[in-house]
C-alpha atoms as a PDB file:
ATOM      1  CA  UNK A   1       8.085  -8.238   8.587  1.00  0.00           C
ATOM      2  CA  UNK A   2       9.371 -10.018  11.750  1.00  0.00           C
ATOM      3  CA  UNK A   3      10.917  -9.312  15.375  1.00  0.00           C
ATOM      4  CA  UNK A   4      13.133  -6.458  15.035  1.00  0.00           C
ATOM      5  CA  UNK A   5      16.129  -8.671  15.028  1.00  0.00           C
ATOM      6  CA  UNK A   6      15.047 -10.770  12.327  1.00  0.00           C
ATOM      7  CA  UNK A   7      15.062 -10.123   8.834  1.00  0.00           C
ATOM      8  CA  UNK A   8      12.179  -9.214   6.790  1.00  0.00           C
ATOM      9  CA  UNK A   9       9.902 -12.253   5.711  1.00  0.00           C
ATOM     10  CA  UNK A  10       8.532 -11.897   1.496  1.00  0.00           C
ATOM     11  CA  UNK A  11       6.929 -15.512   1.838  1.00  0.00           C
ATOM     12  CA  UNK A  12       4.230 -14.260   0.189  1.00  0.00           C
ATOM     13  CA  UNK A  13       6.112 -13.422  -3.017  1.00  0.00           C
ATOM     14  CA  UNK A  14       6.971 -17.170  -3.612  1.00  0.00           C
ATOM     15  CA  UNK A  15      10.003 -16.446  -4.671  1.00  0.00           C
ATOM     16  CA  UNK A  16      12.877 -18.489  -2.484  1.00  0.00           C
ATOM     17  CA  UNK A  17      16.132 -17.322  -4.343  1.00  0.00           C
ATOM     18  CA  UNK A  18      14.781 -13.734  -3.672  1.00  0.00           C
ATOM     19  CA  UNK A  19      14.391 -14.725  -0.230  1.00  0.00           C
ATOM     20  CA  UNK A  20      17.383 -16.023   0.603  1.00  0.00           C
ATOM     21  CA  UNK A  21      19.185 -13.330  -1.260  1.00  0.00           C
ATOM     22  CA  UNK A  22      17.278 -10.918   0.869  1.00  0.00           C
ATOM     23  CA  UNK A  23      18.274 -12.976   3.436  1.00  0.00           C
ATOM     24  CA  UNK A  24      21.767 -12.321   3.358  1.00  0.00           C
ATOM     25  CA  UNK A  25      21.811  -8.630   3.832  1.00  0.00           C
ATOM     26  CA  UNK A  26      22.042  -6.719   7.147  1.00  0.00           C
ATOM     27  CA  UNK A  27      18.528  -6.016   8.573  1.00  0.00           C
ATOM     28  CA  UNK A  28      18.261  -2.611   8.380  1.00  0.00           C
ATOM     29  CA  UNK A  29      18.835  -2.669   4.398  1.00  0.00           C
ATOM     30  CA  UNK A  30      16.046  -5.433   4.244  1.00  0.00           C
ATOM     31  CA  UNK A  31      13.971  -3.134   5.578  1.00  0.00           C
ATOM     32  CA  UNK A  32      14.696  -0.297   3.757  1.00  0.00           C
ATOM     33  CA  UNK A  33      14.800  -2.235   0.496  1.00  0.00           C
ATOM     34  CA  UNK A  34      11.296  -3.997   1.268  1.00  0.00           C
ATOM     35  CA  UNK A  35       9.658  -0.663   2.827  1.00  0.00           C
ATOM     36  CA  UNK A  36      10.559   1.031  -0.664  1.00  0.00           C
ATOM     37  CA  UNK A  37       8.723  -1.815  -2.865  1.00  0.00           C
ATOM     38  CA  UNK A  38       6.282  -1.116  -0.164  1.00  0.00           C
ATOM     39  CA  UNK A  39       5.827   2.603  -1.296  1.00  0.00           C
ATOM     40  CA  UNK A  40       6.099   1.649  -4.454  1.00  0.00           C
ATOM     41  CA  UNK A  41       2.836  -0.538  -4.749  1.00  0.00           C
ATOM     42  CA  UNK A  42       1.024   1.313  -2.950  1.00  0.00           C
ATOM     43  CA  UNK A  43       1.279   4.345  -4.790  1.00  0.00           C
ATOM     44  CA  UNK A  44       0.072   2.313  -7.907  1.00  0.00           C
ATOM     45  CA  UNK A  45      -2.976   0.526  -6.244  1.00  0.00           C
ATOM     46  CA  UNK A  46      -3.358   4.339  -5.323  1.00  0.00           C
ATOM     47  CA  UNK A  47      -4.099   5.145  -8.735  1.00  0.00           C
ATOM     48  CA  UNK A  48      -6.271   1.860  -9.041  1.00  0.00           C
ATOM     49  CA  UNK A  49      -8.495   3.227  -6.388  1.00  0.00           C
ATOM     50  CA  UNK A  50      -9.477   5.916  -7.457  1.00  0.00           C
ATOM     51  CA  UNK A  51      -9.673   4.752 -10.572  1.00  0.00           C
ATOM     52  CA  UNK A  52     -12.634   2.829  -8.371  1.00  0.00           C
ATOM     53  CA  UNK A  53     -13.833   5.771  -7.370  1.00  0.00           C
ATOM     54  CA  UNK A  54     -14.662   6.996 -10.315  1.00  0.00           C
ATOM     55  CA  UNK A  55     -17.447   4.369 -11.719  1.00  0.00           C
ATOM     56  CA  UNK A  56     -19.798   2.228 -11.126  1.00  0.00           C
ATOM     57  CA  UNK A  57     -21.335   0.701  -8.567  1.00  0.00           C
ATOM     58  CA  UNK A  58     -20.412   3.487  -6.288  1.00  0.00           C
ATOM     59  CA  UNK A  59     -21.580   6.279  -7.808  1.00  0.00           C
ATOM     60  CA  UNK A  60     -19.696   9.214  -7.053  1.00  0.00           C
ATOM     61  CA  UNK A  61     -21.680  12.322  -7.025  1.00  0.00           C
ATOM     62  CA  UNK A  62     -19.845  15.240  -5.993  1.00  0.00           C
ATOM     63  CA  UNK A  63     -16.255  13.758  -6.659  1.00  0.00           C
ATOM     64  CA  UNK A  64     -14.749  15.103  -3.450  1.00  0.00           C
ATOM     65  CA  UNK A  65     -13.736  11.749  -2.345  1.00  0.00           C
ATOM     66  CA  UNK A  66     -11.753  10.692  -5.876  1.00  0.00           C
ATOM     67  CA  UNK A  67     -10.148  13.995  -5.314  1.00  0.00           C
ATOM     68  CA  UNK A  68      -9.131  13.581  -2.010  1.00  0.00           C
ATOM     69  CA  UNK A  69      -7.930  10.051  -2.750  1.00  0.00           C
ATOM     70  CA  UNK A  70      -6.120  11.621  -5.588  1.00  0.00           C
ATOM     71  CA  UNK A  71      -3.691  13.857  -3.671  1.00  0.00           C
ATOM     72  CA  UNK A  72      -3.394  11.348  -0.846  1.00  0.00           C
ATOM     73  CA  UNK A  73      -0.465  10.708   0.481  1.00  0.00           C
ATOM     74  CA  UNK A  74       1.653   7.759   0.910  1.00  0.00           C
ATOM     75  CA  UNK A  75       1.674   7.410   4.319  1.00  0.00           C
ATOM     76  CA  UNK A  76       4.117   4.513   6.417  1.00  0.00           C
ATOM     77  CA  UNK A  77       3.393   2.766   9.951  1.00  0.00           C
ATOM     78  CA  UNK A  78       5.493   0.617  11.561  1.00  0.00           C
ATOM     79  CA  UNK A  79       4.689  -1.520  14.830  1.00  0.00           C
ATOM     80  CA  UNK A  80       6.020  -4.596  16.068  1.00  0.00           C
ATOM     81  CA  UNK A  81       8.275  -5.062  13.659  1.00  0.00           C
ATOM     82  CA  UNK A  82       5.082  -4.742  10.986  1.00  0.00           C
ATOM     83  CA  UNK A  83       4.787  -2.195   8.136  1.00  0.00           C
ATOM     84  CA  UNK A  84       1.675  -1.020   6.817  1.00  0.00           C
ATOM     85  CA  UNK A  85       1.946   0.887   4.027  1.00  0.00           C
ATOM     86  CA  UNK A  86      -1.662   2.925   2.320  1.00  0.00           C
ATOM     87  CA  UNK A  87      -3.174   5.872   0.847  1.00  0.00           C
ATOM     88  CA  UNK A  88      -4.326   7.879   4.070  1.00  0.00           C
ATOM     89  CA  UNK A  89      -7.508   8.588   4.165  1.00  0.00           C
ATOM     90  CA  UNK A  90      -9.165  12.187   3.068  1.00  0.00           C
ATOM     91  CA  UNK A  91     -10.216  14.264   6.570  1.00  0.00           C
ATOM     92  CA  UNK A  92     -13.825  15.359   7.579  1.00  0.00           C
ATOM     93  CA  UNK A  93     -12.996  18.628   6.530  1.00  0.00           C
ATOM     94  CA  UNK A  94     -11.512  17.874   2.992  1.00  0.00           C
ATOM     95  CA  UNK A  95     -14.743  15.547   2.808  1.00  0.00           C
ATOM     96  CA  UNK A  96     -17.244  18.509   3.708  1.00  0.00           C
ATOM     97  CA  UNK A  97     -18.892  16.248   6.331  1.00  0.00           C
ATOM     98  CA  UNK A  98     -20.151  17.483   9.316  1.00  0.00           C
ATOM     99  CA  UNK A  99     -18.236  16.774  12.403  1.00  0.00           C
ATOM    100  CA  UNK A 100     -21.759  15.500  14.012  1.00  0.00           C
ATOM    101  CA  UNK A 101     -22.296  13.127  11.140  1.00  0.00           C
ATOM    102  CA  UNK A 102     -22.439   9.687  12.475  1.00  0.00           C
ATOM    103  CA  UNK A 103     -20.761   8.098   8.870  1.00  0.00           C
ATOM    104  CA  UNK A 104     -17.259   9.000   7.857  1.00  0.00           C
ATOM    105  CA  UNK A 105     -17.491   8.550   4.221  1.00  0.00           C
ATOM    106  CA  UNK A 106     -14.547   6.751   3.187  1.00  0.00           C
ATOM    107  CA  UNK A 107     -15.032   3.726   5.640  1.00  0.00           C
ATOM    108  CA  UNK A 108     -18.496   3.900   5.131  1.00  0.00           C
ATOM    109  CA  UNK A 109     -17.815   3.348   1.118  1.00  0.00           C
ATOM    110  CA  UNK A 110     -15.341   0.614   2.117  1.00  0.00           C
ATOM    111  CA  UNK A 111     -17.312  -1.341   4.817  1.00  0.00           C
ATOM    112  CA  UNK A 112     -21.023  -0.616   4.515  1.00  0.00           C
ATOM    113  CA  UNK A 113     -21.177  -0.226   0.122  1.00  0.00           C
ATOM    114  CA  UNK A 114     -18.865  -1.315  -2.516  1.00  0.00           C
ATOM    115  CA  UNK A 115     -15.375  -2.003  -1.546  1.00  0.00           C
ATOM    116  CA  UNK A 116     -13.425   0.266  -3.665  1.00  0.00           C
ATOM    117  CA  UNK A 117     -10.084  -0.153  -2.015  1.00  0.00           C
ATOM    118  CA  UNK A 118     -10.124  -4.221  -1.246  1.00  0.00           C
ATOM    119  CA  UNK A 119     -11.254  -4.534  -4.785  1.00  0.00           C
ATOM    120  CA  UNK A 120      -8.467  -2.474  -6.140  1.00  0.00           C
ATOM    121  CA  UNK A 121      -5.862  -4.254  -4.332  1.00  0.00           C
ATOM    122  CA  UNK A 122      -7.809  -7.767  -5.133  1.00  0.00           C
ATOM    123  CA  UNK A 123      -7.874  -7.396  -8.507  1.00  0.00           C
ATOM    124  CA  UNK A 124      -4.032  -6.484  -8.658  1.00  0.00           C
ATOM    125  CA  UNK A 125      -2.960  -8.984  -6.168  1.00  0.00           C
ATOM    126  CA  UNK A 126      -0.560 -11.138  -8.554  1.00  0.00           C
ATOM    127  CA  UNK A 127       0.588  -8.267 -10.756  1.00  0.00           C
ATOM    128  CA  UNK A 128       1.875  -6.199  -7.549  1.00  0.00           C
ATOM    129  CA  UNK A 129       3.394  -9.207  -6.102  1.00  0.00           C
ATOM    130  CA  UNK A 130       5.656  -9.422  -8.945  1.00  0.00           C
ATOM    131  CA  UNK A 131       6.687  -6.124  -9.101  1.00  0.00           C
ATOM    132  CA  UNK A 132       7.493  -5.765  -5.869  1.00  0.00           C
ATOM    133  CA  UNK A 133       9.467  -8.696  -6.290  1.00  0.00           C
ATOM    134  CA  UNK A 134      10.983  -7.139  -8.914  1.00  0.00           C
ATOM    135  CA  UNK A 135      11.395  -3.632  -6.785  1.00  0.00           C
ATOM    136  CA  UNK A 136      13.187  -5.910  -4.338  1.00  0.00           C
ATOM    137  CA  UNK A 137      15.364  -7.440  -6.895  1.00  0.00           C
ATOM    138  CA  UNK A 138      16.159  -4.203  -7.960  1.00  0.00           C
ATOM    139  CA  UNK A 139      16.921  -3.057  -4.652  1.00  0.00           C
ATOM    140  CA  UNK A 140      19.389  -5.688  -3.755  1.00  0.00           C
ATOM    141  CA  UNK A 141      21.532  -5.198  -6.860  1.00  0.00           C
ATOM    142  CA  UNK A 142      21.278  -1.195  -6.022  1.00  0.00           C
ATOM    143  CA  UNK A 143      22.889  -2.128  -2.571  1.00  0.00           C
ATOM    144  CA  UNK A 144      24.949  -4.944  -3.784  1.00  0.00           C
ATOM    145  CA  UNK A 145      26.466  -1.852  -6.346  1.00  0.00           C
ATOM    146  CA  UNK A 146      26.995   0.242  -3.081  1.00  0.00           C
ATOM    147  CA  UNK A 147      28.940  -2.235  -0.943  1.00  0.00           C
END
């Protein structure tokens, strides 16, 4: 996403028509159309991740953290005109880890072990593109309906 008075940039789709018909709507329903696809994949690499949880190589003992991944929410940031869009991450406390503990377990997993969430998203990298191209389509038609 750009400048707040730009429009919203989906380069990264490929997809030029879809850009330019993005393009042509008022900035405030690019967003809103592009922030939805946004939700949208991310509550299905959601459901990749854990499934990433759940096997090998991690090795999952206790299961606290696929459960807490599990009823993660969906939770939205926006700065400088950028969205970031994830699963938030499970708490100390719904981790059972010691507020002394040096490690916080998720970002340990992700940074230090095996990359459960970058290989989720890796793995699905062209099949979420497209659907949130096609959540975008979708979107515009929804709004062109509207208007």
């Amino acid at each position: 996403m750009a400048r707040a008075s730009q429009g919203v940039d989906i380069e990264l789709l490929g997809d030029r028509r879809l850009s330019r018909k993005l393009a042509r709507l008022p900035v405030a329903l690019q967003r809103k159309i592009a922030r939805n696809a946004l939700r949208g994949s991310a509550r299905r690499l959601k459901t990749h991740v854990v499934a990433n949880l759940s096997g090998e190589p991690i090795r999952v003992r206790t299961g606290v953290t696929r459960a807490a991944f599990r009823g993660a929410r969906i939770k939205s940031m926006t700065r400088r005109g950028v969205i970031r869009i994830g699963p938030q991450l499970p708490t100390r406390e719904a981790l059972h880890i010691e507020p002394d503990d040096e490690y916080y377990y998720p970002n340990w997993l992700e940074y230090k072990h095996a990359s459960f969430i970058r290989s989720a998203v890796d793995q699905h990298e062209d099949e979420e593109k497209r659907q949130i191209a096609r959540d975008i389509r979708a979107g515009i038609i929804r709004e062109a309906r509207r208007g």
